[in-house]
C-alpha atoms as a PDB file:
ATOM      1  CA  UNK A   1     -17.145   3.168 -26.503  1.00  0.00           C
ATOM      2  CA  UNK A   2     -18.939   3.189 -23.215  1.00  0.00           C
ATOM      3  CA  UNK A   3     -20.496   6.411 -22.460  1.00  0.00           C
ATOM      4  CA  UNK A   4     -22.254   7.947 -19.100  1.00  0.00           C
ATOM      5  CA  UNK A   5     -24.623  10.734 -19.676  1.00  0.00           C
ATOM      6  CA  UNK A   6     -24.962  12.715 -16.737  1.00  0.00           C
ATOM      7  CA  UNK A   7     -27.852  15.287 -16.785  1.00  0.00           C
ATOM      8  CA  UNK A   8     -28.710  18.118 -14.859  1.00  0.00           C
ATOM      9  CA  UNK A   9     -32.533  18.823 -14.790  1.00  0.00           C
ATOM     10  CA  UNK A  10     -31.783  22.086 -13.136  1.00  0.00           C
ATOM     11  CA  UNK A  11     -29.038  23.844 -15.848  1.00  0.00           C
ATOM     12  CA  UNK A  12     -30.299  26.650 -18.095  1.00  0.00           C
ATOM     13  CA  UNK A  13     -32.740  27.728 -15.570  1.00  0.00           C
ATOM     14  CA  UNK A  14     -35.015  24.453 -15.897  1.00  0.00           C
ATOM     15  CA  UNK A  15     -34.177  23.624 -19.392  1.00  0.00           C
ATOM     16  CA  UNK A  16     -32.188  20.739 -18.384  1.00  0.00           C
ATOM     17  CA  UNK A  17     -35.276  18.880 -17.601  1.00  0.00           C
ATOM     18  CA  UNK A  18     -37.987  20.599 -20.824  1.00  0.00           C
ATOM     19  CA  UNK A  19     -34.901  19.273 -22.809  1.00  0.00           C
ATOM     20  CA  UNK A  20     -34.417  15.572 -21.484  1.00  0.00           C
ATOM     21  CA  UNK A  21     -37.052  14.043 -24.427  1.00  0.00           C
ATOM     22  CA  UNK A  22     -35.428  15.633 -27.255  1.00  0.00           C
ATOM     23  CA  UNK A  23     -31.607  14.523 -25.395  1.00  0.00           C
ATOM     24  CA  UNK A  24     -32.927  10.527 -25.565  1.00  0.00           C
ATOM     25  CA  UNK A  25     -34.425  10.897 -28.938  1.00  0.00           C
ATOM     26  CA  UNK A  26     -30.743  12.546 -30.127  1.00  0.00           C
ATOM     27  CA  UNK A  27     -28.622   9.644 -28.360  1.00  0.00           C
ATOM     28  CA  UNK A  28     -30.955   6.709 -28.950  1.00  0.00           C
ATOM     29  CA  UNK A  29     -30.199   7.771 -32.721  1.00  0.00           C
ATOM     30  CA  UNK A  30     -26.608   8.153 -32.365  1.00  0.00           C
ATOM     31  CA  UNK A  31     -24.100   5.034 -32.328  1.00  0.00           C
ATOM     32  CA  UNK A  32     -23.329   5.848 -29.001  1.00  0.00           C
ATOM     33  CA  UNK A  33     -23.219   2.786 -26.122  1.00  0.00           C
ATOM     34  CA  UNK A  34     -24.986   4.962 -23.045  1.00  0.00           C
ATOM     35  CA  UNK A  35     -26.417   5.329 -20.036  1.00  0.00           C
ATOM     36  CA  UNK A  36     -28.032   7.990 -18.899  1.00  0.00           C
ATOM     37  CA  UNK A  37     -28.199   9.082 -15.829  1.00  0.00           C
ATOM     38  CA  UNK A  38     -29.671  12.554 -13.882  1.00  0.00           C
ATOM     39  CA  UNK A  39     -28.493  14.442 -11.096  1.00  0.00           C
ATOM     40  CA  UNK A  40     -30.427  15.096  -7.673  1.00  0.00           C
ATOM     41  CA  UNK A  41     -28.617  17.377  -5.710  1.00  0.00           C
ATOM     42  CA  UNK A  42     -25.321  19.379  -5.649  1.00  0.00           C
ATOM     43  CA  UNK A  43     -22.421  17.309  -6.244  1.00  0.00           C
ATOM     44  CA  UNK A  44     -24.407  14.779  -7.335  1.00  0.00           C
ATOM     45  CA  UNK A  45     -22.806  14.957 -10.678  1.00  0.00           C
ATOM     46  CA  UNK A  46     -19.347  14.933  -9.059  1.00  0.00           C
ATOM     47  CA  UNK A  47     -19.948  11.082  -7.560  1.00  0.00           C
ATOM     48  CA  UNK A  48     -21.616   9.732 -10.626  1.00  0.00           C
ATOM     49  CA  UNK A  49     -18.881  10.874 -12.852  1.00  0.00           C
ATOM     50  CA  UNK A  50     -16.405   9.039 -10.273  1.00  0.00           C
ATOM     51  CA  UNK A  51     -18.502   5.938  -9.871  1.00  0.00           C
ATOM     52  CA  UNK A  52     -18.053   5.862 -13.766  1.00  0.00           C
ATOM     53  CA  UNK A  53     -14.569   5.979 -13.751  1.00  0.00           C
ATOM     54  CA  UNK A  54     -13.925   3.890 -11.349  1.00  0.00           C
ATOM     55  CA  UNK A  55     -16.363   1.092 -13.462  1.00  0.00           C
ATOM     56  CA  UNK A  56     -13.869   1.623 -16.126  1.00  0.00           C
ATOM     57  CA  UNK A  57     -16.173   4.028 -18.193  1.00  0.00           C
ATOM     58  CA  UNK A  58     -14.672   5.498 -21.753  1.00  0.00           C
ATOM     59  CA  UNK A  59     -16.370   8.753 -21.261  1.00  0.00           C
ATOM     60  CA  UNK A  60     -18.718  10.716 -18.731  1.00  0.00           C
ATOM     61  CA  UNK A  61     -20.854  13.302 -20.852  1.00  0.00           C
ATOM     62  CA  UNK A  62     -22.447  16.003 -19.148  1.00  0.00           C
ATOM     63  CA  UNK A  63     -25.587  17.190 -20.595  1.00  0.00           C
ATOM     64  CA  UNK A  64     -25.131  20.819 -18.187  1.00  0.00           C
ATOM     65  CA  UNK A  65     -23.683  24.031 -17.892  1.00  0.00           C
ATOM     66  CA  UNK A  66     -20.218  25.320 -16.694  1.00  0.00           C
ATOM     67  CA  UNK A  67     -21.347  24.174 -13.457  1.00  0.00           C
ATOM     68  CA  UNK A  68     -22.479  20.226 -14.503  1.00  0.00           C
ATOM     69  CA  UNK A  69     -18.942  20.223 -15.951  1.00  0.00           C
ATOM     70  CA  UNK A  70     -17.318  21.476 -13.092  1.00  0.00           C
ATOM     71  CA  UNK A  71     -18.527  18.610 -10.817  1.00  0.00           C
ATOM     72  CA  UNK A  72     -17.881  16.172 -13.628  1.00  0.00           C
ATOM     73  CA  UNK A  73     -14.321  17.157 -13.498  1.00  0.00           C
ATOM     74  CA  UNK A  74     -13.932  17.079  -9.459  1.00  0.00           C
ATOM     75  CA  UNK A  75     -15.556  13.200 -10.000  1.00  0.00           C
ATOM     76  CA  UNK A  76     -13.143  12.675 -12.438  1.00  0.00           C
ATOM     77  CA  UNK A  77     -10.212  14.041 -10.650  1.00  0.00           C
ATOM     78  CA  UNK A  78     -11.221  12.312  -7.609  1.00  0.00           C
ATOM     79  CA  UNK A  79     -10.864   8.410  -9.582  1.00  0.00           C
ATOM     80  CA  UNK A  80      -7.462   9.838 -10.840  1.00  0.00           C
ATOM     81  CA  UNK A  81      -6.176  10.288  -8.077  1.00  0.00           C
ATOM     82  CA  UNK A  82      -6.479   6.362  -7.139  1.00  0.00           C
ATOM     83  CA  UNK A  83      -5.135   5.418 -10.806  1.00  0.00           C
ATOM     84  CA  UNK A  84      -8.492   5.256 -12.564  1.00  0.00           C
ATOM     85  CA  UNK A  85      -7.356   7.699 -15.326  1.00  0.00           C
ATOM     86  CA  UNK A  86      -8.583   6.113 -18.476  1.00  0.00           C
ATOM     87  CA  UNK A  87     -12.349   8.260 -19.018  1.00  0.00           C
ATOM     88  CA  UNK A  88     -12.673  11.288 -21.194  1.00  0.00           C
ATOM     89  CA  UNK A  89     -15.004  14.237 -20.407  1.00  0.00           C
ATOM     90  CA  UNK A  90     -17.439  15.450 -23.343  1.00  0.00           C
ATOM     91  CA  UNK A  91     -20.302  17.541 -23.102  1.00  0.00           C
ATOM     92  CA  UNK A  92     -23.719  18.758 -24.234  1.00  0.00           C
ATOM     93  CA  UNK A  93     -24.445  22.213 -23.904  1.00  0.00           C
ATOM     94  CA  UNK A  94     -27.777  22.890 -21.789  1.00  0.00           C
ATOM     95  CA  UNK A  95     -26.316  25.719 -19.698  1.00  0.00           C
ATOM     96  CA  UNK A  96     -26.853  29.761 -19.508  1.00  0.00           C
ATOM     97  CA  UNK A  97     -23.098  30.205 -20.642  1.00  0.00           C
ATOM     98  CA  UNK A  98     -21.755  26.822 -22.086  1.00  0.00           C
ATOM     99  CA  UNK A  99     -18.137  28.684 -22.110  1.00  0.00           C
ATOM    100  CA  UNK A 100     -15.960  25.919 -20.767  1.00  0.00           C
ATOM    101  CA  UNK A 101     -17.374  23.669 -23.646  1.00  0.00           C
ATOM    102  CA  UNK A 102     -16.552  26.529 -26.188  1.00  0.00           C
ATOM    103  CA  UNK A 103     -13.519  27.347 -25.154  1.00  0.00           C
ATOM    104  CA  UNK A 104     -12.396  23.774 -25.490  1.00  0.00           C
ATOM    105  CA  UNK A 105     -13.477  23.442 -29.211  1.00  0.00           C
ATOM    106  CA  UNK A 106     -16.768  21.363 -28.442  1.00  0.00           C
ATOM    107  CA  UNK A 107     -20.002  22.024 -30.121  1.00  0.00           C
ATOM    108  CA  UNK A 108     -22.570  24.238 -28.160  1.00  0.00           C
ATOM    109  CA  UNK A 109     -24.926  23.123 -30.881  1.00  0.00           C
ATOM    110  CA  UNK A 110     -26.679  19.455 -29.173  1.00  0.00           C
ATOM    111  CA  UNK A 111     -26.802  17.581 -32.105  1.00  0.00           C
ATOM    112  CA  UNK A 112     -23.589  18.805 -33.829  1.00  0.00           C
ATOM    113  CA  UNK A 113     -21.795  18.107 -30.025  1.00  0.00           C
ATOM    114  CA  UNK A 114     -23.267  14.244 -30.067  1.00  0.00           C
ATOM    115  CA  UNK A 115     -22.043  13.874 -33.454  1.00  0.00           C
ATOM    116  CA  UNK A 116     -18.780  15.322 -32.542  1.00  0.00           C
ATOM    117  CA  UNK A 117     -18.551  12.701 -29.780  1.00  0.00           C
ATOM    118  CA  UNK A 118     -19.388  10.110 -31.491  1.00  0.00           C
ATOM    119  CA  UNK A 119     -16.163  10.575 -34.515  1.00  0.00           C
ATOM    120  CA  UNK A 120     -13.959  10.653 -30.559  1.00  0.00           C
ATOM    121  CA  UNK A 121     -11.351  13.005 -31.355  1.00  0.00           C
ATOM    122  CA  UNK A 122     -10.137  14.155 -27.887  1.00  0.00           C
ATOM    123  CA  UNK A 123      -7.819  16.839 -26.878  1.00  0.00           C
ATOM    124  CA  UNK A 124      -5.911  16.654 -23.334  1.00  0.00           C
ATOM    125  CA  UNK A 125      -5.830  20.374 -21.610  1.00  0.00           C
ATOM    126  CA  UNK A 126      -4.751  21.743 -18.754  1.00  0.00           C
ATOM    127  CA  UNK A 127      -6.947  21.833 -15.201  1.00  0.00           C
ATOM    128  CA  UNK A 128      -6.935  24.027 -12.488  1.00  0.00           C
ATOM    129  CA  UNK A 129      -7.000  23.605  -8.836  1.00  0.00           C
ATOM    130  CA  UNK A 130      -8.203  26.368  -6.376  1.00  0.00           C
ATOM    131  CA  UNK A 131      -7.679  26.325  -2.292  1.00  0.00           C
ATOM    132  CA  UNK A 132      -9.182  28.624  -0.485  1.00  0.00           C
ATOM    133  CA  UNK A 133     -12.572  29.911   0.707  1.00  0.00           C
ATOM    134  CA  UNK A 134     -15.196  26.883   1.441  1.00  0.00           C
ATOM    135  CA  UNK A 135     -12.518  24.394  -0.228  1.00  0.00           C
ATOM    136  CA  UNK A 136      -9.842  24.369   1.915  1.00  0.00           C
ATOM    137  CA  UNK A 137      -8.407  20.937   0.751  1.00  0.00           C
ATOM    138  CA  UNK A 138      -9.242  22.260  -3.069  1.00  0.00           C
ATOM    139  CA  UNK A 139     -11.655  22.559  -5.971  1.00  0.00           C
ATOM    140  CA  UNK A 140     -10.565  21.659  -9.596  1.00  0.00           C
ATOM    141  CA  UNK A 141     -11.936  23.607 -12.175  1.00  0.00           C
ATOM    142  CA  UNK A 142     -11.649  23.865 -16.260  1.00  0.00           C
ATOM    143  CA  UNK A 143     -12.439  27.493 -17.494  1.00  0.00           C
ATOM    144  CA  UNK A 144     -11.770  29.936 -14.607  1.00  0.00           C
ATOM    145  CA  UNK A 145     -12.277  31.672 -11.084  1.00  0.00           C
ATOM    146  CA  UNK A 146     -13.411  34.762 -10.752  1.00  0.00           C
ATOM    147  CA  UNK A 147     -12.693  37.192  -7.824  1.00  0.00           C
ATOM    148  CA  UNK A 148     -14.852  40.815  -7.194  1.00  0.00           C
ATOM    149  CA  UNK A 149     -16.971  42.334  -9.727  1.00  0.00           C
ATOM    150  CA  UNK A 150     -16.570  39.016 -12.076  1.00  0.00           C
ATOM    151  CA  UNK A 151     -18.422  37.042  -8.992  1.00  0.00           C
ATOM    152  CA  UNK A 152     -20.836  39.841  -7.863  1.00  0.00           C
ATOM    153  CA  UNK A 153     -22.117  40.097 -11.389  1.00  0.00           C
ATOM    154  CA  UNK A 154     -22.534  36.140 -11.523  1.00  0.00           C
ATOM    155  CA  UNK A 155     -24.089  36.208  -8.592  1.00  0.00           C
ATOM    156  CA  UNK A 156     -26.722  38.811  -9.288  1.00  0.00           C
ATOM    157  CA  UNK A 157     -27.205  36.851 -12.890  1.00  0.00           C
ATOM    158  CA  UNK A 158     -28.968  34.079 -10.773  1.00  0.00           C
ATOM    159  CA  UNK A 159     -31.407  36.368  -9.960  1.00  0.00           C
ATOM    160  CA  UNK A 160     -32.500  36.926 -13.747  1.00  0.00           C
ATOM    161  CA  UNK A 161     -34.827  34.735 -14.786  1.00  0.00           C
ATOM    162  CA  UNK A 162     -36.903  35.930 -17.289  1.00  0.00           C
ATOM    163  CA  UNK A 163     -33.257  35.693 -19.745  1.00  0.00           C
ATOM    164  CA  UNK A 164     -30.686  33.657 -20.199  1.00  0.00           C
ATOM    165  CA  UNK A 165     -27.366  32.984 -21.940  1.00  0.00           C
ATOM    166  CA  UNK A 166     -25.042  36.404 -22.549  1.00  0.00           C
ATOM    167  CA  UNK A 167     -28.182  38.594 -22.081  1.00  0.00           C
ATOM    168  CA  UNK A 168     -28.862  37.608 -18.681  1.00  0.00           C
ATOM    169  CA  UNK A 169     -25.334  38.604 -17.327  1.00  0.00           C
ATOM    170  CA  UNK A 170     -24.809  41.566 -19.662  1.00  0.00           C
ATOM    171  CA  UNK A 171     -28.019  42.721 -17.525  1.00  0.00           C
ATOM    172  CA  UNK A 172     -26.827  41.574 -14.270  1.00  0.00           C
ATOM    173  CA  UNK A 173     -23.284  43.098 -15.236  1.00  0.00           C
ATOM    174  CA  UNK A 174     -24.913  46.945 -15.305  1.00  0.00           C
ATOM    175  CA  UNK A 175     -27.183  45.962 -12.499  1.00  0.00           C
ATOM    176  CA  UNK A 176     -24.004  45.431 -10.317  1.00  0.00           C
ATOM    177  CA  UNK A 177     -22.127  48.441 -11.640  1.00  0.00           C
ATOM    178  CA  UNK A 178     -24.578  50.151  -9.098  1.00  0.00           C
ATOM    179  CA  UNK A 179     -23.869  48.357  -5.832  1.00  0.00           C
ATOM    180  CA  UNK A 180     -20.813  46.675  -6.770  1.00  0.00           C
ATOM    181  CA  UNK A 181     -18.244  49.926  -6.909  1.00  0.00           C
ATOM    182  CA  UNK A 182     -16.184  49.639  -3.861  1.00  0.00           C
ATOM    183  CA  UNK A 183     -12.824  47.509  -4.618  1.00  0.00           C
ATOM    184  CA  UNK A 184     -11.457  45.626  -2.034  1.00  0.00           C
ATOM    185  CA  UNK A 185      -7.853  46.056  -1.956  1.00  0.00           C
ATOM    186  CA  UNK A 186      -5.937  43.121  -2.931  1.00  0.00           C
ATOM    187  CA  UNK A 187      -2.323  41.367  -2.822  1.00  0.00           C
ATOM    188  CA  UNK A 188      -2.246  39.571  -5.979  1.00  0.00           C
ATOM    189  CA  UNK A 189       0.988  36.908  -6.232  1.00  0.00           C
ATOM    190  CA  UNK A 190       2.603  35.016  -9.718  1.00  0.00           C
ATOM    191  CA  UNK A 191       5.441  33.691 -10.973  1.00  0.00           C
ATOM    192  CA  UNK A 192       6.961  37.624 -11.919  1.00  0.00           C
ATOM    193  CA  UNK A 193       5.001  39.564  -9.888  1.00  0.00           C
ATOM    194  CA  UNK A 194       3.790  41.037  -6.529  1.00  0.00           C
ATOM    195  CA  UNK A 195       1.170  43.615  -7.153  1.00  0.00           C
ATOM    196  CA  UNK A 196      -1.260  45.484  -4.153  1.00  0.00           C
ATOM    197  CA  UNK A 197      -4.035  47.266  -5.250  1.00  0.00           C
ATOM    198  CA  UNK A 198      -7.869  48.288  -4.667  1.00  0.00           C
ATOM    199  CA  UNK A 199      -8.862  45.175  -7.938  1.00  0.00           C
ATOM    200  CA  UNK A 200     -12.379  45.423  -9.286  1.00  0.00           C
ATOM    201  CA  UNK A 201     -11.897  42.019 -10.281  1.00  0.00           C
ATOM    202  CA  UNK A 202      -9.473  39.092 -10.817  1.00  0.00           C
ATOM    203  CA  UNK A 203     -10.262  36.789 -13.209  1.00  0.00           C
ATOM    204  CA  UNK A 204      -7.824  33.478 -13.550  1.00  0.00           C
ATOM    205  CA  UNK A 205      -8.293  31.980 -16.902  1.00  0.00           C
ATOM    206  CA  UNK A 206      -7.501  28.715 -18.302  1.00  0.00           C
ATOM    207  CA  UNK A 207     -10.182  29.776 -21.093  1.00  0.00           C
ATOM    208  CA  UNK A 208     -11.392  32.574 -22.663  1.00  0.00           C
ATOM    209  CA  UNK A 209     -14.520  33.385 -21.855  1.00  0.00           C
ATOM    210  CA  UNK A 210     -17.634  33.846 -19.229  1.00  0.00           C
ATOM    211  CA  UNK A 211     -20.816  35.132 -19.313  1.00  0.00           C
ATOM    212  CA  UNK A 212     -21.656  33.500 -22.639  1.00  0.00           C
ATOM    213  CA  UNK A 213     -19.795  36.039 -24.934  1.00  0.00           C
ATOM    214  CA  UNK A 214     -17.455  38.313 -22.368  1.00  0.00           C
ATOM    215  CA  UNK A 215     -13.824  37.608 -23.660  1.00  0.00           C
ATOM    216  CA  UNK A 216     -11.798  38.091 -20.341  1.00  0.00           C
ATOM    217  CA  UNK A 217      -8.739  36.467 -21.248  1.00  0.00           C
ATOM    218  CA  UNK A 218      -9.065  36.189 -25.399  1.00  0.00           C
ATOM    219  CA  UNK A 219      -5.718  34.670 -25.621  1.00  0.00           C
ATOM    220  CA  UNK A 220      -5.956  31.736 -23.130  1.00  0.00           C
ATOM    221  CA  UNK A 221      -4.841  28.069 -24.675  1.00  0.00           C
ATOM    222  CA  UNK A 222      -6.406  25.812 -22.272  1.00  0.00           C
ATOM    223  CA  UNK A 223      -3.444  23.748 -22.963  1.00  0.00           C
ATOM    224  CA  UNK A 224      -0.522  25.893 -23.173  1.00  0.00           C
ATOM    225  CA  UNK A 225       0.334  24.899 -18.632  1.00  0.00           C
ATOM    226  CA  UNK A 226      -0.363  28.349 -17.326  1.00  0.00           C
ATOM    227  CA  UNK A 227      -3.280  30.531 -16.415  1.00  0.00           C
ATOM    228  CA  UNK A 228      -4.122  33.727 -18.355  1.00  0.00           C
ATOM    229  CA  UNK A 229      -5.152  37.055 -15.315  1.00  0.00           C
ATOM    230  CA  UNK A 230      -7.227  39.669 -16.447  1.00  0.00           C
ATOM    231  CA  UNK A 231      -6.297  42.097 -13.280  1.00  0.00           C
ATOM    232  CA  UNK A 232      -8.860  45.405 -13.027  1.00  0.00           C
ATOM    233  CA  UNK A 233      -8.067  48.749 -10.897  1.00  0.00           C
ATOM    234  CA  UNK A 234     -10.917  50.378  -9.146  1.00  0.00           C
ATOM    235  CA  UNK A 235     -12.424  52.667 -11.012  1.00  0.00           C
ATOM    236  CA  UNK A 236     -15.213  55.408 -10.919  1.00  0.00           C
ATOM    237  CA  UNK A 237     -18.960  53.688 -12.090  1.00  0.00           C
ATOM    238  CA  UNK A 238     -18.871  55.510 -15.396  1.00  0.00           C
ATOM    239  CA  UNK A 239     -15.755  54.280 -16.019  1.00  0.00           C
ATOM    240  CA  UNK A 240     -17.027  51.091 -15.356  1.00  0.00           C
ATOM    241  CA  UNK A 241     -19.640  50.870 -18.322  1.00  0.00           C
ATOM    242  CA  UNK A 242     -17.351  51.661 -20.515  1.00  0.00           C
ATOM    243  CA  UNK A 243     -15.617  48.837 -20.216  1.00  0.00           C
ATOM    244  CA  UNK A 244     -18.486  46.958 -21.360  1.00  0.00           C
ATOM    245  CA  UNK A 245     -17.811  46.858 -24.803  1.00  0.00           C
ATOM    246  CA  UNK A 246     -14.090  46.426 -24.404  1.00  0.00           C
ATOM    247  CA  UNK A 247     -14.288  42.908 -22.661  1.00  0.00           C
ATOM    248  CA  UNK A 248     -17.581  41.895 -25.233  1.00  0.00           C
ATOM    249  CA  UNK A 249     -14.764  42.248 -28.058  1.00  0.00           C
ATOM    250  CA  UNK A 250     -11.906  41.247 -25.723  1.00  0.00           C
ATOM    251  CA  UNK A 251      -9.965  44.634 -26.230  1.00  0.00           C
ATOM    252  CA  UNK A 252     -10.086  45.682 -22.619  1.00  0.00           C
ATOM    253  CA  UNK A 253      -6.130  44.887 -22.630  1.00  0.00           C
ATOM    254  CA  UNK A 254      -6.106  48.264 -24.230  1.00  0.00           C
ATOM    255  CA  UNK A 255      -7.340  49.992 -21.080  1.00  0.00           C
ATOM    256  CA  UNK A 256      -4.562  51.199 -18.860  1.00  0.00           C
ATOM    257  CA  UNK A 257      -6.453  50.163 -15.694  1.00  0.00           C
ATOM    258  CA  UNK A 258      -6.394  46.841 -17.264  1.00  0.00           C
ATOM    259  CA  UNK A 259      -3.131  44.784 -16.687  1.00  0.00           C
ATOM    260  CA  UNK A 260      -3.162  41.071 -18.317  1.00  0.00           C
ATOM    261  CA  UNK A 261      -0.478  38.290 -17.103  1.00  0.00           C
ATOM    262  CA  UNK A 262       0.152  35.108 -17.694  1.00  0.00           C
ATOM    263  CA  UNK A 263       1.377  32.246 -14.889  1.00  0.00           C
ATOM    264  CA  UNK A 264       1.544  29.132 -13.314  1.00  0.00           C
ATOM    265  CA  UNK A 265       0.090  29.953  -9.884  1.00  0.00           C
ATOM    266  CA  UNK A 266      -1.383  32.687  -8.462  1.00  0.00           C
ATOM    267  CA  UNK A 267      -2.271  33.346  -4.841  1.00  0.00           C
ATOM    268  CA  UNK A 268      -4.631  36.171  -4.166  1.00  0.00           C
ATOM    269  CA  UNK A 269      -4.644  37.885  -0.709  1.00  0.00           C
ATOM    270  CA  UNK A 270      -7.449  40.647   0.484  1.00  0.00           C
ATOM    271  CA  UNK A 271      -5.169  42.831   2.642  1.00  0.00           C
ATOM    272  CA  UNK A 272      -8.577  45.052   3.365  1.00  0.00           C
ATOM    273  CA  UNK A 273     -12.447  43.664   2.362  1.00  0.00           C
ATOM    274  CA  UNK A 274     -13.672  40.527   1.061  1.00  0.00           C
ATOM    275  CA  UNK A 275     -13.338  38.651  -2.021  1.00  0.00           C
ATOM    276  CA  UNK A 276     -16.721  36.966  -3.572  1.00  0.00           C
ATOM    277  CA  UNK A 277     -15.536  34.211  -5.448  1.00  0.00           C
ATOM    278  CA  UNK A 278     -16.831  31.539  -8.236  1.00  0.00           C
ATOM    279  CA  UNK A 279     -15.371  28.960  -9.992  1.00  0.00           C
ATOM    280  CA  UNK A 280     -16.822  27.965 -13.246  1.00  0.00           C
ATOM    281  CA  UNK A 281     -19.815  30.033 -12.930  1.00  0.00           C
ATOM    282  CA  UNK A 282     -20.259  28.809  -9.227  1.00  0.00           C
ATOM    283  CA  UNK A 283     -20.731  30.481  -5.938  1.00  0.00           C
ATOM    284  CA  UNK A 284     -17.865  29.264  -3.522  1.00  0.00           C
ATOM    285  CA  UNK A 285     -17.660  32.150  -1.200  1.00  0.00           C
ATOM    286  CA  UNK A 286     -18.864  35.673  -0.954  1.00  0.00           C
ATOM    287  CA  UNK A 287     -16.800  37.136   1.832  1.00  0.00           C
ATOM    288  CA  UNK A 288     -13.250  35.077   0.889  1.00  0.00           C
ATOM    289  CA  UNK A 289      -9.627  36.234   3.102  1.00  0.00           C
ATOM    290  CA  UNK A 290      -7.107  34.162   0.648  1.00  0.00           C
ATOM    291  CA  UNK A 291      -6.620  31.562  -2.112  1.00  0.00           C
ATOM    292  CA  UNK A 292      -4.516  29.790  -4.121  1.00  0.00           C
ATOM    293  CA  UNK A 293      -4.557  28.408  -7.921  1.00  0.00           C
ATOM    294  CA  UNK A 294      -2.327  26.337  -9.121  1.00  0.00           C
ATOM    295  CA  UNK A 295      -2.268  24.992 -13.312  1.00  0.00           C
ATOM    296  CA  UNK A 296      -2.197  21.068 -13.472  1.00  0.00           C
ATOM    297  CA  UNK A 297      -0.732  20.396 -17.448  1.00  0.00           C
ATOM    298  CA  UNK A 298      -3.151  17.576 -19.525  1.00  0.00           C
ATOM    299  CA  UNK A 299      -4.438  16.116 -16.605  1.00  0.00           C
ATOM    300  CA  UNK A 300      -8.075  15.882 -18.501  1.00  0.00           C
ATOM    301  CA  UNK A 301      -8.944  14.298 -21.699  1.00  0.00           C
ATOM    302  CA  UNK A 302     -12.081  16.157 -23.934  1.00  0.00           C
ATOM    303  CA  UNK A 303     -13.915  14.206 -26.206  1.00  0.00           C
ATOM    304  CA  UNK A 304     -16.173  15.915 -28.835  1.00  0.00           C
ATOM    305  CA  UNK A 305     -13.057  18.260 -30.119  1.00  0.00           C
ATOM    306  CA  UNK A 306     -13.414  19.729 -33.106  1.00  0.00           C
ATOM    307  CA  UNK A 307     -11.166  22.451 -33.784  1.00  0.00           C
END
């Protein structure tokens, strides 16, 4: 099996590149066939992982975060789309949250995940595609987009750098609690249901979690062909912290601001303020009118699966 290993020196806050001597000792000692390749600049990742497909590659590996991933799936996508559909995605978790990798059943732990890769049992799941915002022709993504208070609180997490992993955004969640209070009031559209309302946050989920260890959507198969919603009501900021706990254990379904649905597509309107938005842990838009998501069944294979 061919492999491309595509790192980012820049994931986990610089650890991508403290880690890169350990990463070549781990693979030269695995039976893997690699190359291994490092990323310059944003989207970087995205056109390696496509030239690799396209050069008939068995797998791209992205030695990342949520965010490496993401770009390795866009690549991917991209070759698909002219037939070259025959290259798995694995990865090695070097990120602050790793959660599209966990929620996939891949290894977070390095050498467990090359191991894991190297016995290539693979799992096909479902992908996303979002329009809207700076992506008007679409973004693909594999664990989730995250509208309001779920993309104010990842955006003030970039700001904490003295952390990382679920500590950093638990911080950065109660940080925003205090500037972050105002809901803009949203038209949210799926397959059952037309609901308007002043939404803390929208959360589509093909996975469960984000953040490192906050279970938004607990249930979510990432190959059961629809999207999981966690769907908040503006609340009061004391409210707000006790919510905390609730998503930490993935209970927050029991709150009756709290609605969850499942669907196919969703389009999300803001009928008055703007939407910050992420996919995959990444900043596409802070002051977002509209988009659209729409669930793409087994269009992306995962090596490394365990569970």
């Amino acid at each position: 099996m061919k492999a491309t290993v595509i790192l980012n020196p820049a994931s986990g806050r610089g650890r991508g590149k403290k880690i890169l001597p350990t990463l070549e000792r781990l693979l030269n000692a695995s039976g893997l066939d690699f190359d291994l390749l490092q990323s310059e600049r944003p989207w970087h990742a995205a056109d390696l992982a496509e030239r690799a497909a396209r050069e008939g590659c068995d797998s791209v590996i992205t030695a990342g975060g949520d965010g490496t991933a993401n770009e390795a799936i866009n690549g991917l996508m991209r070759a698909r789309a002219d037939g070259y559909d025959q290259t798995a995605l694995g990865m090695l978790s070097i990120g602050t949250g790793n959660d599209f990798a966990a929620g996939v059943g891949v290894p977070v732990n390095l050498g467990k995940a090359i191991k894991a890769i190297e016995q290539g049992k693979c799992r096909r799941i479902d992908i996303g595609l979002m329009k809207g915002c700076d992506f008007p022709d679409g973004r693909y993504f594999g664990n989730c987009v995250g509208i309001g208070f779920d993309a104010a609180g990842t955006i003030q997490s970039r700001k904490i750098t003295w952390v990382g992993g679920m500590l950093a955004y638990l911080i950065a969640v109660v940080q925003t609690i205090f500037w972050y209070y105002k809901a803009p009031t949203l038209q949210i559209e799926t397959n059952d249901e037309n609901l308007t309302q002043p939404s803390l946050l929208v959360s589509i989920m093909n996975g469960q979690r984000i953040g490192g260890g906050f279970w938004v959507a607990p249930d979510a198969i990432p190959d059961d062909g629809q999207f999981d919603l966690c769907i908040a009501e503006e609340v009061s900021r004391a409210r707000m912290f006790t919510f905390i706990p609730h998503f930490i254990k993935g209970t927050q379904a029991t709150q009756p601001e709290i609605k969850m649905r499942k669907s196919k597509t969703a389009r999300v309107i803001a009928i008055k303020g703007d939407m910050p938005v992420h996919i995959d842990g990444e900043i596409i838009g802070e002051a977002c009118k509209e988009l659209t998501v729409e669930i793409l069944p087994g269009q992306l294979e995962i090596i490394g699966y365990t569970e």
